[in-house]
Protein backbone atom coordinates (compact mmCIF):
# COMPACT_ATOMS: atom_id res chain seq x y z
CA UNK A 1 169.75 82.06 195.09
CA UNK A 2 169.87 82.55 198.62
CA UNK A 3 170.74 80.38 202.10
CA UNK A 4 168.08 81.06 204.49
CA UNK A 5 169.27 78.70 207.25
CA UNK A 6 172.52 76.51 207.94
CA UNK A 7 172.04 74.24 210.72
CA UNK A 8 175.82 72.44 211.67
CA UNK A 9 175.62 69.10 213.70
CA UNK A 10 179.32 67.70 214.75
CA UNK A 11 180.67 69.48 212.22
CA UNK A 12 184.64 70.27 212.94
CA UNK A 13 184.69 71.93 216.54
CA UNK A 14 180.51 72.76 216.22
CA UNK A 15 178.72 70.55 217.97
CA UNK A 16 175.20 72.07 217.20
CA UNK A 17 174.53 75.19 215.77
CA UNK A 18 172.01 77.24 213.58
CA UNK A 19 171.89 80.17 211.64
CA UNK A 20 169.79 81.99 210.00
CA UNK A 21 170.79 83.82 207.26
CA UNK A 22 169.45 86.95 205.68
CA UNK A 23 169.95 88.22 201.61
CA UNK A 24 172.96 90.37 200.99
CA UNK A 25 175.80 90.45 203.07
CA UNK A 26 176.37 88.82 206.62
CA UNK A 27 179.94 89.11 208.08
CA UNK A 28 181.44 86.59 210.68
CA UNK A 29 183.37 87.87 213.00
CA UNK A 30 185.80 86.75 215.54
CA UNK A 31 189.48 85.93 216.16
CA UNK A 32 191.34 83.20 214.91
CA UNK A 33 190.52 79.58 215.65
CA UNK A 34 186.32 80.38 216.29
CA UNK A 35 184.77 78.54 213.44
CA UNK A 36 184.27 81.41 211.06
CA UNK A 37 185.86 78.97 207.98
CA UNK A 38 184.68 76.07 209.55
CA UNK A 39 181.43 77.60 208.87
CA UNK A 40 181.70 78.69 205.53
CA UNK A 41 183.35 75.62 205.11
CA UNK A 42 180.09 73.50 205.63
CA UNK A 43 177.93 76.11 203.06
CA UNK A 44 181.09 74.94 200.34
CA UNK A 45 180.54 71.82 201.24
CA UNK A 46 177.21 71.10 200.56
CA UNK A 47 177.73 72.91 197.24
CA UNK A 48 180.51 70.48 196.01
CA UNK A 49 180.50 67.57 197.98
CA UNK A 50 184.24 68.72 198.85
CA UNK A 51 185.95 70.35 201.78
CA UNK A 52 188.13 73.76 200.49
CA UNK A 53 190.75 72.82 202.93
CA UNK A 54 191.16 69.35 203.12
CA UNK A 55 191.53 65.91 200.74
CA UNK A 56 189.22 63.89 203.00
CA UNK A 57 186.02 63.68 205.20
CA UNK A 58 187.44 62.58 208.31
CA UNK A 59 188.75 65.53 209.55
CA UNK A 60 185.46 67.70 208.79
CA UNK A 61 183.62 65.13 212.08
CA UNK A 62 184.11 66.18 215.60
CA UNK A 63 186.50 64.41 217.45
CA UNK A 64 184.82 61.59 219.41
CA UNK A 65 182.15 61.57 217.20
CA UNK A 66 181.14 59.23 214.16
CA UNK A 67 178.95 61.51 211.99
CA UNK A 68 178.55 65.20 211.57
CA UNK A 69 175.40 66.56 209.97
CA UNK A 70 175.20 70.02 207.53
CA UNK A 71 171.75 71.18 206.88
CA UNK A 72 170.89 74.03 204.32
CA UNK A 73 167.86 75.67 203.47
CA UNK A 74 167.72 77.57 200.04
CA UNK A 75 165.68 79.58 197.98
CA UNK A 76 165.39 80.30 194.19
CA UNK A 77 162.75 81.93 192.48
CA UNK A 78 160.61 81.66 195.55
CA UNK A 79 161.09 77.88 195.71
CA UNK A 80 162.02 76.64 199.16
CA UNK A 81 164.94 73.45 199.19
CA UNK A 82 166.58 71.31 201.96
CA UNK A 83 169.30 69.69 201.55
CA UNK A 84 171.28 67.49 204.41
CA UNK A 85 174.38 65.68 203.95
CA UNK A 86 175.20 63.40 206.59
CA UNK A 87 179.25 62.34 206.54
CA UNK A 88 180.03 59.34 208.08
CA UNK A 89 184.01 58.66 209.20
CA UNK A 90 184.98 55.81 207.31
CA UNK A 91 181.82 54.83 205.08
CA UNK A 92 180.00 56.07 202.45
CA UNK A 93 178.02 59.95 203.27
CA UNK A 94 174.50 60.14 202.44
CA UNK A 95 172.38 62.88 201.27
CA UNK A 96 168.63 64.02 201.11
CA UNK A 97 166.47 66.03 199.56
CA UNK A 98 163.71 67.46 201.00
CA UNK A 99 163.93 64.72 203.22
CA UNK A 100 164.02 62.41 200.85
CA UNK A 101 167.18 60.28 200.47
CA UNK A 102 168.54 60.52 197.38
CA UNK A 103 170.18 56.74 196.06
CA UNK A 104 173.64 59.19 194.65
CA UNK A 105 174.98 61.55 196.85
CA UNK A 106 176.13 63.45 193.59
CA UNK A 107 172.50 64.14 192.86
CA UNK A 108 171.84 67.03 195.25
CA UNK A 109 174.97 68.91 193.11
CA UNK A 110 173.41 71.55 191.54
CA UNK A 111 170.65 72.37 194.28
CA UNK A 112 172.99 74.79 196.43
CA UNK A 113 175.63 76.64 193.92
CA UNK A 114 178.45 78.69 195.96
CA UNK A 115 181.60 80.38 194.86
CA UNK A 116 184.01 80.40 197.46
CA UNK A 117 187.16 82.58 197.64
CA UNK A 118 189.71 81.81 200.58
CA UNK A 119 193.84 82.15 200.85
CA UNK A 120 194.10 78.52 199.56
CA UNK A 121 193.26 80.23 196.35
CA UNK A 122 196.60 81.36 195.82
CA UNK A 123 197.58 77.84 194.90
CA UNK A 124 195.67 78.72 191.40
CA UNK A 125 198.89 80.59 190.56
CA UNK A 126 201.59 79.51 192.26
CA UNK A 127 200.92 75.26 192.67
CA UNK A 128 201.28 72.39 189.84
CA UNK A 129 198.60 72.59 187.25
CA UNK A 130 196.13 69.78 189.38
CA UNK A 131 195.32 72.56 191.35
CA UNK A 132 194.12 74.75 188.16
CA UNK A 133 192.67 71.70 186.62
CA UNK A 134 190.76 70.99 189.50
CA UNK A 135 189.49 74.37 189.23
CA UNK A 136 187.85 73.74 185.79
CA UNK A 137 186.26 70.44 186.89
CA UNK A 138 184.52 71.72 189.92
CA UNK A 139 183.12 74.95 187.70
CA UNK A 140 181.95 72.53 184.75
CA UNK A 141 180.10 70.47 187.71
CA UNK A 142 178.84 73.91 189.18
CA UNK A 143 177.70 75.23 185.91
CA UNK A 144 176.40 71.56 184.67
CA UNK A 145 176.04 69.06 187.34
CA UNK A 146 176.61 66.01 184.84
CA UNK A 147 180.09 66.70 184.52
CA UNK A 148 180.45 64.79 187.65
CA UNK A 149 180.17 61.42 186.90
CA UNK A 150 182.11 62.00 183.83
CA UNK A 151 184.79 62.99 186.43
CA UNK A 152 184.48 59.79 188.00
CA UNK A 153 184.05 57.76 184.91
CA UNK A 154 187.12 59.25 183.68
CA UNK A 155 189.18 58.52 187.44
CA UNK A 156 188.08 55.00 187.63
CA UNK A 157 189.09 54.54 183.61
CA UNK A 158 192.41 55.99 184.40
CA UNK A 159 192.80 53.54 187.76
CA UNK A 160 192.03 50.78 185.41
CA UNK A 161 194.85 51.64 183.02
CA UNK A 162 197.32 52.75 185.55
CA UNK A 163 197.01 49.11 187.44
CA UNK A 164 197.27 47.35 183.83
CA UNK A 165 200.51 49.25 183.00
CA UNK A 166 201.67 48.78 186.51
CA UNK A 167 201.31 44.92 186.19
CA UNK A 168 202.60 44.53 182.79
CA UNK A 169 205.25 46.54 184.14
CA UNK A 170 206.07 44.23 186.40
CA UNK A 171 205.65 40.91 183.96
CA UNK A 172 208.38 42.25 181.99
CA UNK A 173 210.96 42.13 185.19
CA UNK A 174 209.74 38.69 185.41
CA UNK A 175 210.11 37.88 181.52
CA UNK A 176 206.60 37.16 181.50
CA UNK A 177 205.13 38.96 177.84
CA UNK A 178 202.86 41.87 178.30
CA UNK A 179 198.93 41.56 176.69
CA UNK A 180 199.12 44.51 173.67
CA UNK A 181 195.66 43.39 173.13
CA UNK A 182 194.00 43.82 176.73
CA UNK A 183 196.13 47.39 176.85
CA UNK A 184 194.42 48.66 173.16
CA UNK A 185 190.93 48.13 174.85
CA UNK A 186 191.61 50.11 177.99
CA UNK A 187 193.36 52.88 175.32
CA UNK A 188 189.88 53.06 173.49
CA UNK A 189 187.99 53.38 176.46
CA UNK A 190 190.04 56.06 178.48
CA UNK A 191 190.48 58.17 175.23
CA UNK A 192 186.68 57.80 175.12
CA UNK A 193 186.16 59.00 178.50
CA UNK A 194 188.60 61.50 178.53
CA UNK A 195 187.30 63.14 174.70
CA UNK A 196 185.00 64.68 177.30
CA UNK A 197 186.36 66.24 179.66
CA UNK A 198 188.94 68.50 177.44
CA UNK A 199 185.94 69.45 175.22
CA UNK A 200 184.31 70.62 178.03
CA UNK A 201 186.93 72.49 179.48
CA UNK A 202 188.14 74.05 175.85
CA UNK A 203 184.51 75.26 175.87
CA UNK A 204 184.30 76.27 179.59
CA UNK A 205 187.48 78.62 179.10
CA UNK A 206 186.23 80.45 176.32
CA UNK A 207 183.07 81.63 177.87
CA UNK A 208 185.12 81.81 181.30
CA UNK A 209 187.86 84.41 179.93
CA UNK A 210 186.41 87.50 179.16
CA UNK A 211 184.94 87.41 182.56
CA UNK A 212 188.82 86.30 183.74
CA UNK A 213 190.46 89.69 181.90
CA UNK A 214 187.36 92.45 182.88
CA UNK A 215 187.71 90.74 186.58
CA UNK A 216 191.44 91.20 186.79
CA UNK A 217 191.78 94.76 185.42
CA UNK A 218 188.79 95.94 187.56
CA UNK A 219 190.77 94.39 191.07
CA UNK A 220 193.94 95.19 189.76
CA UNK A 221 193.76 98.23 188.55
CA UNK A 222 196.22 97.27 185.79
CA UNK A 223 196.93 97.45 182.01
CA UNK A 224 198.64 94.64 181.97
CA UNK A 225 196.88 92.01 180.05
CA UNK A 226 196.07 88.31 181.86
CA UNK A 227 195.20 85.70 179.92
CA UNK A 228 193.93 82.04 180.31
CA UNK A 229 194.77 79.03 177.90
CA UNK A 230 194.80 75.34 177.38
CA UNK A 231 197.75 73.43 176.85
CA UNK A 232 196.51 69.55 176.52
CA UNK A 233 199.25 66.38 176.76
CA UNK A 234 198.12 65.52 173.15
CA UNK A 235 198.80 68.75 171.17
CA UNK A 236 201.35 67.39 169.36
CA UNK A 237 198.33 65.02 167.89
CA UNK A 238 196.22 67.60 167.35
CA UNK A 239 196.69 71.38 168.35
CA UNK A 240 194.59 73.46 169.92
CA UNK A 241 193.63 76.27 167.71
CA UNK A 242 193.54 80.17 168.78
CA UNK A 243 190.32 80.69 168.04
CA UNK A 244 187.58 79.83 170.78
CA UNK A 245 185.17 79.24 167.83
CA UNK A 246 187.20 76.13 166.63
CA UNK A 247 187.42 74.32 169.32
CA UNK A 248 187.72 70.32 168.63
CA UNK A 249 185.26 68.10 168.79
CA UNK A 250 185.25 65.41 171.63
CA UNK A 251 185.56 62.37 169.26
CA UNK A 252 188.84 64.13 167.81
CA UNK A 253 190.10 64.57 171.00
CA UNK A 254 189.82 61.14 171.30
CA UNK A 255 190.97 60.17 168.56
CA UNK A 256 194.29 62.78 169.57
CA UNK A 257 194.36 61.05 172.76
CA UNK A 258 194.62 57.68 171.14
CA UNK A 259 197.20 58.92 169.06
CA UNK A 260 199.26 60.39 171.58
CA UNK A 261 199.26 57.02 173.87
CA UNK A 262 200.69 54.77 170.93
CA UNK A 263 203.47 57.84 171.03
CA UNK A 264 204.09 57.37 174.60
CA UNK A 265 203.17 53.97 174.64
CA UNK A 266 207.24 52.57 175.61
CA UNK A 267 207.75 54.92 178.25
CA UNK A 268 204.15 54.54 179.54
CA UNK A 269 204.91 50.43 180.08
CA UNK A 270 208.22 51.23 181.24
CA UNK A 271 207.39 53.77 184.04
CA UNK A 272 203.75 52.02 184.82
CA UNK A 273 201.49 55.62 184.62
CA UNK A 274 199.22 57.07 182.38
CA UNK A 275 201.03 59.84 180.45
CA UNK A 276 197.75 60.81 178.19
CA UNK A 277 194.83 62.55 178.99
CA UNK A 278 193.33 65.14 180.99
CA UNK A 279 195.06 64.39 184.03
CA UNK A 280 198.05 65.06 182.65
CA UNK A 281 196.80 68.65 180.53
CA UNK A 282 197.50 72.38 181.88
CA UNK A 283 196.01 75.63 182.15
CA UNK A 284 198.36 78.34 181.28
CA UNK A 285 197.77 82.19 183.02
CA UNK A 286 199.58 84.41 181.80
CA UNK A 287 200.34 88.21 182.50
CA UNK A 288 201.40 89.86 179.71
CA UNK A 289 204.08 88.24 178.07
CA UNK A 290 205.26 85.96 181.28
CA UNK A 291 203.49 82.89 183.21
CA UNK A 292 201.96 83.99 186.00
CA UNK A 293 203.11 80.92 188.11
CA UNK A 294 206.71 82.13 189.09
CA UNK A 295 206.65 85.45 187.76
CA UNK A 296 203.61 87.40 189.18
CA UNK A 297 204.09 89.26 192.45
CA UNK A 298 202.17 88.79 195.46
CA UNK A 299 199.50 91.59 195.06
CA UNK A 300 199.42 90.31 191.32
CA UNK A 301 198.70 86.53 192.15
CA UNK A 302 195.71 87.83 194.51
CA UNK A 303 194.35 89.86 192.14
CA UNK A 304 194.58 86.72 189.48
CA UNK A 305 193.01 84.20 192.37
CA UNK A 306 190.60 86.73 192.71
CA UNK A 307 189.88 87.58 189.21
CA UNK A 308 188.98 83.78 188.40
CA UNK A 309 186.97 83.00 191.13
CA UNK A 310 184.72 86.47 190.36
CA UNK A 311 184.19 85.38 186.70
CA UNK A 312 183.10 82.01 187.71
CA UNK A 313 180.66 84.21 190.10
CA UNK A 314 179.82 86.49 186.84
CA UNK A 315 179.45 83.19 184.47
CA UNK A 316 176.78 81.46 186.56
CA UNK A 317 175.16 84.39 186.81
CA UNK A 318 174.71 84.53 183.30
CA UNK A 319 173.92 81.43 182.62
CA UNK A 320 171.94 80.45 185.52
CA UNK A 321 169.94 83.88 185.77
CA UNK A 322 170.62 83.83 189.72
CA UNK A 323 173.43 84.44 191.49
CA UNK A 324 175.70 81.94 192.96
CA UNK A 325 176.13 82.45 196.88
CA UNK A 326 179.20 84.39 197.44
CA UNK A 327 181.77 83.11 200.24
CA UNK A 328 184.99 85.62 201.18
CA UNK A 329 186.49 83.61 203.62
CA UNK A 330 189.28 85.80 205.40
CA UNK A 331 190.27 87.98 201.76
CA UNK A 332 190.39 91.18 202.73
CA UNK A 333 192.86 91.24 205.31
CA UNK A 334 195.48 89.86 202.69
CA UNK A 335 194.39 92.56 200.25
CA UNK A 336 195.40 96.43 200.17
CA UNK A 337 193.34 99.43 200.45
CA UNK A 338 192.54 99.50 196.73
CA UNK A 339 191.97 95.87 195.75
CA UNK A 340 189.82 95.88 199.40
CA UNK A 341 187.21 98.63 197.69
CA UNK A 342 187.73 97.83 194.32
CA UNK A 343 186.53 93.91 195.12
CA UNK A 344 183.63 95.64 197.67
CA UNK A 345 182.24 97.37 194.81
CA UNK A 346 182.54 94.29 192.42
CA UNK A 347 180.29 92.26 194.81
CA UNK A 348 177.95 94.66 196.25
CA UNK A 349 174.99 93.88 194.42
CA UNK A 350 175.33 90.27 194.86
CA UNK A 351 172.18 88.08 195.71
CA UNK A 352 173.96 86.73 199.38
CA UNK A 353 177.96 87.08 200.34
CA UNK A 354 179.35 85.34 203.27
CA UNK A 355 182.11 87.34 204.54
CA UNK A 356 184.10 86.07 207.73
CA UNK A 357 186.98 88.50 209.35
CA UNK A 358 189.09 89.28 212.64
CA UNK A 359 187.69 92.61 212.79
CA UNK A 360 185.61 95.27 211.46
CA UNK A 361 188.07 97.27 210.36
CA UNK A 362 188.89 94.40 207.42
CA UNK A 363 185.71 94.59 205.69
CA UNK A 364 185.22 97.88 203.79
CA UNK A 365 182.34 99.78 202.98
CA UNK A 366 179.22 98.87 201.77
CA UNK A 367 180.16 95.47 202.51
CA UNK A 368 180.28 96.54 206.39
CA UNK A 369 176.38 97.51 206.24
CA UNK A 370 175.07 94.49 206.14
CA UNK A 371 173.97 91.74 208.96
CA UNK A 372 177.20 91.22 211.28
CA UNK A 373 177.51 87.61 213.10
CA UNK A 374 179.90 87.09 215.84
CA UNK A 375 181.60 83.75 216.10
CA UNK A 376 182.94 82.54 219.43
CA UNK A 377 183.93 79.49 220.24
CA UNK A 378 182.09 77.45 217.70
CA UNK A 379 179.09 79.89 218.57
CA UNK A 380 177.30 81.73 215.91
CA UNK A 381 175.17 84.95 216.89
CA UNK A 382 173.15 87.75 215.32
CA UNK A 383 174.71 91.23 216.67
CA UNK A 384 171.87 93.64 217.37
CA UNK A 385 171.67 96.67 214.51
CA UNK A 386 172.93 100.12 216.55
């Protein structure tokens, strides 16, 4: 899989600007505050529906204006696709294929597939666990494109039971008797939402984590073992087994889940949340016999960032039988000499890479062969081959 032309309308500071793109790798260069990552930002975008950098869609349309347009062209297995997304401040974006619109904007996932490595990766290792769960939601949707409206399902069932607990909450302050009976029905449908999602995230890690450990000792250089493992808010229902190959069915998760809330179920009422479910479950790195989170040093937690966003590269690969396009936005300059080659030979053979950088000198060889871009403000042009 390849992009063969981004066209940016109004997107961040680009008012109008189009690029074609050749296979392997094309560098962006310029200074600070050009549009390199507001660039690669748009290619992410189109992928996942879902800025890198920010929570919402207004900020990603040009001041002044009230839409901004992304336009992609990509090929796989010699089959031409275009996809636009059009995001509109303030009401719902829409999205076609082809040129035809599509009715879901979630319906063109799937079409573009990027993996996209930036410094907000860090956050894998060092933030709260949303950050990591978040991680294994958008590579389920990446790898299946389903998975996304079980994500929403799953959100809107948990809003549901959040507001109920919140207003029986709130009847109790008022002596006014809480409804056991209307709570048990929205406990049977968010465990049967959520079964899902855990299921598919027990069975995403376990194909994800060899890729994790042979990613992480080629960057790192290191003996030190990393590994990658689910700890869910119901365990104490039902534990999650150390072997890959017995991973629980989604109905016992449920039926875990529903365990688990009648556990919880005082302090749930009394504090008005959710305390069940897989908004509430972790994903544990580890380096050797520590958590990474608060223990790794800075050249390790790179190398960890790194090392899961390259097996999510290597896994699609697999399973897709295409590569993924390949976004490095500003990496090398945080890493040193050795991770910088080590991570250039890991991606050399890659279908397409996106690389953006200050200056040459960041962006080591072979990577440095391939088509350069400079990026100016908001500007976007071929450089001439010496």
């Amino acid at each position: 899989m390849r992009l063969t032309r981004v066209e940016l309308t109004d997107f961040r500071g680009y008012e109008k600007v189009e690029v074609a793109l050749p296979a392997g790798v094309n560098t962006l260069l310029g200074r600070n505050g050009q549009g390199k990552t507001n660039f690669v930002e748009a290619v992410g975008y189109v992928a996942t529906l879902a800025s890198h950098r920010v929570a919402g869609d207004a900020p990603l349309v040009r001041h002044g204006c009230e839409r901004a347009v992304i336009r992609t062209e990509v090929v796989r297995d010699a089959r031409t696709s275009l996809v636009e997304i059009e995001i509109v401040a303030g009401r719902a974006n829409r999205a076609r294929l082809n040129s035809s619109p599509l009715t879901r904007q979630r319906d063109v996932l799937g079409t573009v597939r990027t993996i996209l490595f930036a410094p907000e990766d860090l956050a894998l290792v060092k933030a709260d666990p949303s950050e990591r769960r978040r991680f294994l939601d958008d590579l389920l949707v990446a790898r299946q494109p389903r998975w996304q409206g079980v994500r929403l399902d799953y959100e809107k069932a948990l809003k549901q039971r959040n507001a109920l607990l919140k207003s029986q909450r709130a009847a109790r302050r008022s002596d006014v008797s809480s409804d056991a009976a209307t709570l048990a029905v929205f406990d049977s449908h968010l465990a049967q939402v959520g079964g899902a999602l855990p299921y598919a995230r027990l069975r995403l890690l376990r194909d994800l984590v060899p890729f994790v450990q042979q990613a992480y000792g080629a960057i790192s250089d290191s003996t030190t073992p990393m590994s990658a493992t689910y700890r869910p808010s119901w365990s104490q229902a039902l534990p999650v087994p150390e072997a890959p190959e017995q991973i629980p069915t989604a109905e016992e998760i449920a039926g875990a889940m529903m365990q688990s809330m009648q556990q919880w179920a005082t302090e749930e009422r009394e504090r008005g949340v959710s305390l069940v479910g897989p908004h509430r479950d972790e994903v544990y790195l580890g380096l050797g016999d520590m958590p990474a989170r608060g223990y790794a040093s800075h050249g390790e937690s790179w190398s960890i960032a790194l090392a899961l966003r390259l097996a999510s590269f290597f896994l699609l690969r697999r399973d897709l039988g295409t590569d993924p396009v390949l976004i490095l936005d500003d990496v090398f300059a945080e890493l040193d000499t050795g991770r910088r080659e080590r991570l250039a030979e890991l991606v050399a053979d890659c279908e397409q890479v996106l690389v953006t950088a200050a200056v040459p000198q960041d962006v080591p060889a072979p990577l440095g062969e391939g088509t350069v871009f400079d990026v100016d403000a908001q500007t976007v042009s071929a450089r001439e081959r010496a």
